[in-house]
Protein backbone atom coordinates (compact mmCIF):
# COMPACT_ATOMS: atom_id res chain seq x y z
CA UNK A 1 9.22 2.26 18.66
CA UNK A 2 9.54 -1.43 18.91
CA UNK A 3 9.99 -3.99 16.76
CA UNK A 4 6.99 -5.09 14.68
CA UNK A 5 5.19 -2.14 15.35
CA UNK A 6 3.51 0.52 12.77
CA UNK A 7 4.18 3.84 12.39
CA UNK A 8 1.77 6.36 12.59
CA UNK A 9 2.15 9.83 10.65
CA UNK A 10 0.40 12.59 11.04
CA UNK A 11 0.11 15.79 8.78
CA UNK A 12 -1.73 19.17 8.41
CA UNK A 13 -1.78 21.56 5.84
CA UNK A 14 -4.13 24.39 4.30
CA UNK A 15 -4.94 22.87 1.07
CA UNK A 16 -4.60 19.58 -0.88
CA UNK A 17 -1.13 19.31 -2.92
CA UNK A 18 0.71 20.75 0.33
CA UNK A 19 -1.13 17.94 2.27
CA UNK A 20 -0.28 15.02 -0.29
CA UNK A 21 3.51 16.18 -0.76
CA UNK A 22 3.64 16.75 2.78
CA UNK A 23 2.56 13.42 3.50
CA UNK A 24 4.70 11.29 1.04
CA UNK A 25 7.81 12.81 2.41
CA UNK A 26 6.83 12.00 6.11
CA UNK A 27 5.79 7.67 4.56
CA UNK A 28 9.12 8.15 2.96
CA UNK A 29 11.13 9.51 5.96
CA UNK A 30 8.95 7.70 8.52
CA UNK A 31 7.38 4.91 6.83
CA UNK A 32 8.30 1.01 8.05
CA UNK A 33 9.73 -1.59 5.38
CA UNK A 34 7.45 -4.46 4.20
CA UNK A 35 6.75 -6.72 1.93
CA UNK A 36 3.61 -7.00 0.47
CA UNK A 37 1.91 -9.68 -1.89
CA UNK A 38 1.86 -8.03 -4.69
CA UNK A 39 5.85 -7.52 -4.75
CA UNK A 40 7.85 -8.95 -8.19
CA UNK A 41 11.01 -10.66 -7.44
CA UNK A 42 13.50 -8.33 -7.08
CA UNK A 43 11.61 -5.48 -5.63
CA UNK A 44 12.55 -3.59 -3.04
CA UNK A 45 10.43 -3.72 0.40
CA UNK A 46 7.28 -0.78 0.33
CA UNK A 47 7.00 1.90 2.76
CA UNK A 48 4.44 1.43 4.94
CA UNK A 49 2.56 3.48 8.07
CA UNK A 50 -1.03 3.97 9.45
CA UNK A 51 -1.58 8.04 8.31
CA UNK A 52 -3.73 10.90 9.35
CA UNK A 53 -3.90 13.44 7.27
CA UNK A 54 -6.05 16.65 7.78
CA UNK A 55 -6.50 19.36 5.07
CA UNK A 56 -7.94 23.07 6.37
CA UNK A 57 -8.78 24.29 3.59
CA UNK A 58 -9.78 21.16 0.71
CA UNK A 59 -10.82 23.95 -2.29
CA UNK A 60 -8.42 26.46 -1.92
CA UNK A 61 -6.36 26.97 -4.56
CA UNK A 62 -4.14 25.57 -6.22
CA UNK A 63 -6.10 22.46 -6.09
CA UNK A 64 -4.02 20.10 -8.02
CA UNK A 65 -0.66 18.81 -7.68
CA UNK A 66 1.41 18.34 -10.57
CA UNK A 67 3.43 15.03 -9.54
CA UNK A 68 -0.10 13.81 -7.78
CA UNK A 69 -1.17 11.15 -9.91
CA UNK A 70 -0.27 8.94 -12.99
CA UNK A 71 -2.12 9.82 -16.31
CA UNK A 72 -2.97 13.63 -17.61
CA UNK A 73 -5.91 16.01 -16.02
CA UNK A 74 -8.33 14.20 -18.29
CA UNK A 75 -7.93 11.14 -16.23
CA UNK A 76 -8.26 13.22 -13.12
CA UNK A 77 -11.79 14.07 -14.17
CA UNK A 78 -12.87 10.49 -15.31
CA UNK A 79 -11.98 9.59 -11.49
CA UNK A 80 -13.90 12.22 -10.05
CA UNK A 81 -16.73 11.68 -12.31
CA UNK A 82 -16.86 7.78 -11.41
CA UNK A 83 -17.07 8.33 -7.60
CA UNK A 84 -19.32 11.20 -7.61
CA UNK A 85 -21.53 10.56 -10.61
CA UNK A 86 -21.21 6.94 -11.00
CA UNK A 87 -20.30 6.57 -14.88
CA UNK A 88 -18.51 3.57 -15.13
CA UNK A 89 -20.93 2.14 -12.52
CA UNK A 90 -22.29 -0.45 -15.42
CA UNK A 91 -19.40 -2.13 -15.26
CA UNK A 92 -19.64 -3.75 -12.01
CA UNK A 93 -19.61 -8.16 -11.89
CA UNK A 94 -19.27 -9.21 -8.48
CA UNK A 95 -17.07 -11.59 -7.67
CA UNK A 96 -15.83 -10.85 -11.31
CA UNK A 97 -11.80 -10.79 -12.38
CA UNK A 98 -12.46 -6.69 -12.97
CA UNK A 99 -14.48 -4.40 -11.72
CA UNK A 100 -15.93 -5.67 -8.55
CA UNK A 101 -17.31 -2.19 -7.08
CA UNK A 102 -17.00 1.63 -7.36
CA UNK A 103 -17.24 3.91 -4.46
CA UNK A 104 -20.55 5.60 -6.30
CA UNK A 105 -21.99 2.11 -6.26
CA UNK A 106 -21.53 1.72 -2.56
CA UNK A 107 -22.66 4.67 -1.31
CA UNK A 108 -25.78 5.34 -3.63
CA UNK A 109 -26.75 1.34 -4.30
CA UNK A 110 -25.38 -0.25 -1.34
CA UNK A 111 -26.25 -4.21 -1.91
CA UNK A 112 -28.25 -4.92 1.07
CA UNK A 113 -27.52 -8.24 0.54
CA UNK A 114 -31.84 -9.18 0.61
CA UNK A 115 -31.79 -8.14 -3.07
CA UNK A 116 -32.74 -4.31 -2.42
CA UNK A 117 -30.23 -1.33 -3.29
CA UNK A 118 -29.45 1.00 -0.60
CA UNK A 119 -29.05 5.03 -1.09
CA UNK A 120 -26.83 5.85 2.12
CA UNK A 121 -26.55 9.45 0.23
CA UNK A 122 -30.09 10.04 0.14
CA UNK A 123 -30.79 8.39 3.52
CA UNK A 124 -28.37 10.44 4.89
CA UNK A 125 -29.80 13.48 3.55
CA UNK A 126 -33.19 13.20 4.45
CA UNK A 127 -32.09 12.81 8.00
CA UNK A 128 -30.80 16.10 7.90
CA UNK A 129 -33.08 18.05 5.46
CA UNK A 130 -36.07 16.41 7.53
CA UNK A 131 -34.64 17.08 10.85
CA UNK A 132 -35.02 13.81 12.38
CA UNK A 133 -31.61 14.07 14.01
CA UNK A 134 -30.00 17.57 15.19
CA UNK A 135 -28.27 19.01 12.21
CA UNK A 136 -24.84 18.62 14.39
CA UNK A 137 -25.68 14.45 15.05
CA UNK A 138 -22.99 12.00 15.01
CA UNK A 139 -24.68 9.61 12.85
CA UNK A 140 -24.31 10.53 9.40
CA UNK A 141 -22.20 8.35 7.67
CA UNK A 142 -21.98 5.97 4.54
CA UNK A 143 -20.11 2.67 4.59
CA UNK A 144 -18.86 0.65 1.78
CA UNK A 145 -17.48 -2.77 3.38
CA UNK A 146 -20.18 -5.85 2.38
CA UNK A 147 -18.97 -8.45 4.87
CA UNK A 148 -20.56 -11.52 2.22
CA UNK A 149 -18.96 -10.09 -0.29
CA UNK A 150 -15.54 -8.52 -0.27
CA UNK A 151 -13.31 -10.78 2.06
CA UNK A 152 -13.86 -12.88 -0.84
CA UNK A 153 -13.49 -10.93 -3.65
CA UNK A 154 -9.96 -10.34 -5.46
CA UNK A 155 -10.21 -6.56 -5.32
CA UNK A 156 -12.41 -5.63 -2.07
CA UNK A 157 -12.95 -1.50 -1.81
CA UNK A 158 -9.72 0.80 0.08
CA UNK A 159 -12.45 3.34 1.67
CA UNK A 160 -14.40 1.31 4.19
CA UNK A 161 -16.51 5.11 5.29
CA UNK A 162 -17.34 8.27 5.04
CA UNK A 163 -18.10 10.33 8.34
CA UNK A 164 -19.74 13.97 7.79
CA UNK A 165 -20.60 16.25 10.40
CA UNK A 166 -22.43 19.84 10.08
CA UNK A 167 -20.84 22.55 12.61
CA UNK A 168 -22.04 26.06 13.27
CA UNK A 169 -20.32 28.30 12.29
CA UNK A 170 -20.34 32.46 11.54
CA UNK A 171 -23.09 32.83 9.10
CA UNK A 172 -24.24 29.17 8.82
CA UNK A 173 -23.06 25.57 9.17
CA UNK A 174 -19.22 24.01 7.93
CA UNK A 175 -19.66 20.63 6.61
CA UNK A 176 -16.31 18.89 7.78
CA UNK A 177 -15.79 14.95 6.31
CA UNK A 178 -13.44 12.33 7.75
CA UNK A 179 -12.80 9.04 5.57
CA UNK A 180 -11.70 6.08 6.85
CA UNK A 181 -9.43 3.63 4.35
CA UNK A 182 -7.86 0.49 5.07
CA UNK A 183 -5.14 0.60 2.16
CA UNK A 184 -4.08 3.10 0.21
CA UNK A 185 -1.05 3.48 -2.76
CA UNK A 186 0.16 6.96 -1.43
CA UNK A 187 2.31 7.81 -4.40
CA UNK A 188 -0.38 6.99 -7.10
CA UNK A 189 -4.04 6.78 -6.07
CA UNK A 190 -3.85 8.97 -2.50
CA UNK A 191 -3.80 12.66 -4.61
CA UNK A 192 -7.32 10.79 -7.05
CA UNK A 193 -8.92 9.44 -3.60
CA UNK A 194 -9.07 12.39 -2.02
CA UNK A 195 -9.62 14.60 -4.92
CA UNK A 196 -12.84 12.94 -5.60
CA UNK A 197 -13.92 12.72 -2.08
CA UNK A 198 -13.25 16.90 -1.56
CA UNK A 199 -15.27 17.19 -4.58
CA UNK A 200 -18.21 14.55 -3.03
CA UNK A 201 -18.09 17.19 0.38
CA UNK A 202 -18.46 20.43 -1.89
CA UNK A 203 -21.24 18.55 -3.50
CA UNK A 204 -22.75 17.40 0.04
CA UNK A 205 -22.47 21.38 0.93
CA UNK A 206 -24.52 22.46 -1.92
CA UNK A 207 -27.24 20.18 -1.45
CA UNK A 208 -27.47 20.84 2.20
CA UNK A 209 -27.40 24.38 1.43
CA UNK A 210 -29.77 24.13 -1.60
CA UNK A 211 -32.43 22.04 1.11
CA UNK A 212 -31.92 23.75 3.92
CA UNK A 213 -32.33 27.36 2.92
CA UNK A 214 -29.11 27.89 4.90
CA UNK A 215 -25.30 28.88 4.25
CA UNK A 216 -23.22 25.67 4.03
CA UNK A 217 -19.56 25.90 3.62
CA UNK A 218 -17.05 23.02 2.95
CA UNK A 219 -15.16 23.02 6.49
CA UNK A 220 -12.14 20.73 6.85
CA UNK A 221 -11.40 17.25 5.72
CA UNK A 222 -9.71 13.98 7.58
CA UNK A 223 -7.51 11.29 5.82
CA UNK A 224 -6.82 8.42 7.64
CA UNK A 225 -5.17 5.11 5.92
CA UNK A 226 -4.46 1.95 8.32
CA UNK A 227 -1.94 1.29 5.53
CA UNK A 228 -0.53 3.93 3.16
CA UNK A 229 2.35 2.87 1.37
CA UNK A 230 4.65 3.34 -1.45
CA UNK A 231 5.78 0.27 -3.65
CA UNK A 232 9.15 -0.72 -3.63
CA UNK A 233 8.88 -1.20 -7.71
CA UNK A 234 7.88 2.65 -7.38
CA UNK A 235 11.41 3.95 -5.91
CA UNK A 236 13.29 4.46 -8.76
CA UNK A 237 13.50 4.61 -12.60
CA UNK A 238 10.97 6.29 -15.12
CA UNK A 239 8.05 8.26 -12.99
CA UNK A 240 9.56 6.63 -9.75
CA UNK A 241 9.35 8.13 -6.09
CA UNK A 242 12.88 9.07 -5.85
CA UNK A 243 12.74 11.09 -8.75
CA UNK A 244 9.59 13.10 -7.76
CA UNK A 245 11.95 14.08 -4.66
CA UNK A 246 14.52 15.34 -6.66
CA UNK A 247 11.82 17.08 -8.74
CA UNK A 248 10.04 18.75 -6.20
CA UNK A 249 13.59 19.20 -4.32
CA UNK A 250 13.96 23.76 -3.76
CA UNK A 251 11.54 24.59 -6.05
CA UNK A 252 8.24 27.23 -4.77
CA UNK A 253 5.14 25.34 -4.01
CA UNK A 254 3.54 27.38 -7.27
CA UNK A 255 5.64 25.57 -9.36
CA UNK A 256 4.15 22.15 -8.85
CA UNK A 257 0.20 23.09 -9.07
CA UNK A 258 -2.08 23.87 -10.73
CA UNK A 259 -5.31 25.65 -10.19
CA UNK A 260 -8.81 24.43 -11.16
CA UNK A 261 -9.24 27.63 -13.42
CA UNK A 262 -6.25 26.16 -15.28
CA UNK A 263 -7.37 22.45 -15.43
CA UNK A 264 -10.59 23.46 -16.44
CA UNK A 265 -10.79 23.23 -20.40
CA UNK A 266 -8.68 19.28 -20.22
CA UNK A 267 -11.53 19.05 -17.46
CA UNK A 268 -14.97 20.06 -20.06
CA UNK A 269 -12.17 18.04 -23.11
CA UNK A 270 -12.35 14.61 -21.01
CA UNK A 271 -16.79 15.32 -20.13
CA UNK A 272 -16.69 15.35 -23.92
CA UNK A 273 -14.85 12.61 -24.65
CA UNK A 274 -16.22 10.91 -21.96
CA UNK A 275 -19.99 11.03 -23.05
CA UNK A 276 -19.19 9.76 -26.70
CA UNK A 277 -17.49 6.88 -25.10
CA UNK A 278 -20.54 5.77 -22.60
CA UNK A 279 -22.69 6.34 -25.56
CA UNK A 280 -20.53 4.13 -28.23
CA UNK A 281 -20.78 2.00 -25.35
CA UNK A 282 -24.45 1.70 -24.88
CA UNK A 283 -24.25 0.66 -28.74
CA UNK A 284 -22.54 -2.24 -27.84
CA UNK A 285 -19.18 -0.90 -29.45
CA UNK A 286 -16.95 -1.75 -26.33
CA UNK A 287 -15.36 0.44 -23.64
CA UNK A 288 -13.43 3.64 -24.01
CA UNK A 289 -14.09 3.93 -27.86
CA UNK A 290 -16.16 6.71 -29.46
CA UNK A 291 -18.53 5.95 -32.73
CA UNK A 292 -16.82 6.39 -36.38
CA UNK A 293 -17.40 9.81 -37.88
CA UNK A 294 -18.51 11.62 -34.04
CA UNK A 295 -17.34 14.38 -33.65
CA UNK A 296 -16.17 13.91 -29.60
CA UNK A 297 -14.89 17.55 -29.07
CA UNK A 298 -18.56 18.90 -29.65
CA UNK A 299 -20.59 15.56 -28.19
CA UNK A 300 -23.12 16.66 -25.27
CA UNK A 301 -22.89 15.41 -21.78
CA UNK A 302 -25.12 15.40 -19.30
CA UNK A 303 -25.28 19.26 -17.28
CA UNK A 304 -24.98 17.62 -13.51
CA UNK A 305 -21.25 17.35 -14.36
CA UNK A 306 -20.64 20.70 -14.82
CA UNK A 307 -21.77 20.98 -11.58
């Protein structure tokens, strides 16, 4: 390949930690060098490539890989719970220094820009449910990208849309999803991303099955990154890519997952924990704190996220 010009990677696997490990070795075999602006000086030049990265089976288990993502299984399931049920979506300031979106916000209160909210999820699903469209149609998708707002912004959104598209299949229809990002940190937000996102299509299933009256399995998913990359600051030293090579280096694929069956009590810990934050914060006692004297382990959260 010429000078100047970016690799593309492609990879396919059956489930999700063989399709993120499989995929950081080929942006760490294959990947370009580059520097980005957000390099210290001193660091080394990122890998970089344009990826693809298709997962057959996104629920099979094991589910989670071990080495996937920064933090414990408790932040795992804060993630998933801010795409797909929007509970940090309060925090939101556009054009602010912090939180300028979430990816619940975009799809379920896109800002029209007129002053009205947009539900793409709910659009999208009436199309279907109602039958306007042929269940197969080529037109259901959500976007996030608001062209007043994020080429200004200091932190615009990585996933730009969301494509889904039901397919016959034996006893019913397959819901298959492709997401489009422009920028992604392979090594430490990839493994979150698309956990979330498989989660998002097994909730799309069930409420197409719940609506339609008909069997609607999760069919397969589709990665693709215009730039995934790896940060030079992340090649070596504590929790650094080179290490997670020699980590992962002869050892069976069992011994760097984990199932969901497994994850599951940190999972219902963090919904806890979770809830008595959001309500300490809704009592004006900050963010990520829980009230004196509340007892966390035991605090209620809302059923849905059980779900």
């Amino acid at each position: 390949m010429r000078a100047g010009s970016q690799p593309v990677i492609f990879v396919q696997e059956r489930t999700l930690p063989e399709a993120w490990q499989a995929a950081m070795i080929a942006l760490w075999e294959q990947g370009c060098l580059v520097k980005t602006g957000f390099d210290r000086p001193g660091d080394p030049l990122s890998k970089d490539a344009t990826a693809i990265v298709v997962i057959e089976e996104p629920l099979a288990e094991p589910r989670i890989h071990k080495k996937g993502f920064p933090g414990g299984l408790e932040d795992l399931e804060i993630y998933r719970l801010e795409v797909v049920a929007g509970v940090h979506d309060q925090w939101i300031t556009r054009f602010g220094t912090e939180w300028n979106y979430t990816y619940h916000e975009r799809m379920f209160a896109y800002d029209a820009g007129d002053g009205k909210k947009i539900n793409q999820w709910a659009n999208m699903m009436e199309a279907i449910v109602e039958g306007r469209r042929h269940a197969s149609a080529r037109r259901f998708q959500i976007i996030t990208w608001i062209p007043a707002a994020d080429p200004f912004i200091e932190d615009p959104p990585c996933l730009q849309r969301l494509h889904f598209r039901l397919l016959p299949d034996e006893e019913g229809w397959a819901l298959n999803l492709n997401t489009d990002w422009r920028s992604r940190d392979g090594y430490k937000a990839w493994f979150m991303n698309v956990y979330a996102m498989t989660d998002l299509q097994r909730l799309a299933a069930l409420e197409l099955q719940e609506r339609l009256g008909q069997p609607v399995e999760v069919g397969r998913y589709c990665d693709k990154s215009d730039s995934l990359h790896i940060y030079g600051k992340d090649f070596s030293g504590v929790g650094g890519f080179e290490g997670f090579l020699e980590s992962i280096k002869d050892k069976p694929f069992d011994e760097l997952a984990w199932t969901t069956e497994f994850a599951q009590p940190f999972f219902i810990e963090a919904r806890h924990k979770l809830s008595a934050q959001l309500d300490a914060e809704r009592k004006g006692l900050g963010r990520g704190l829980v009230e004196s004297g509340v007892d966390w382990q035991s605090f209620p959260y809302p059923p849905e996220w059980d779900r």
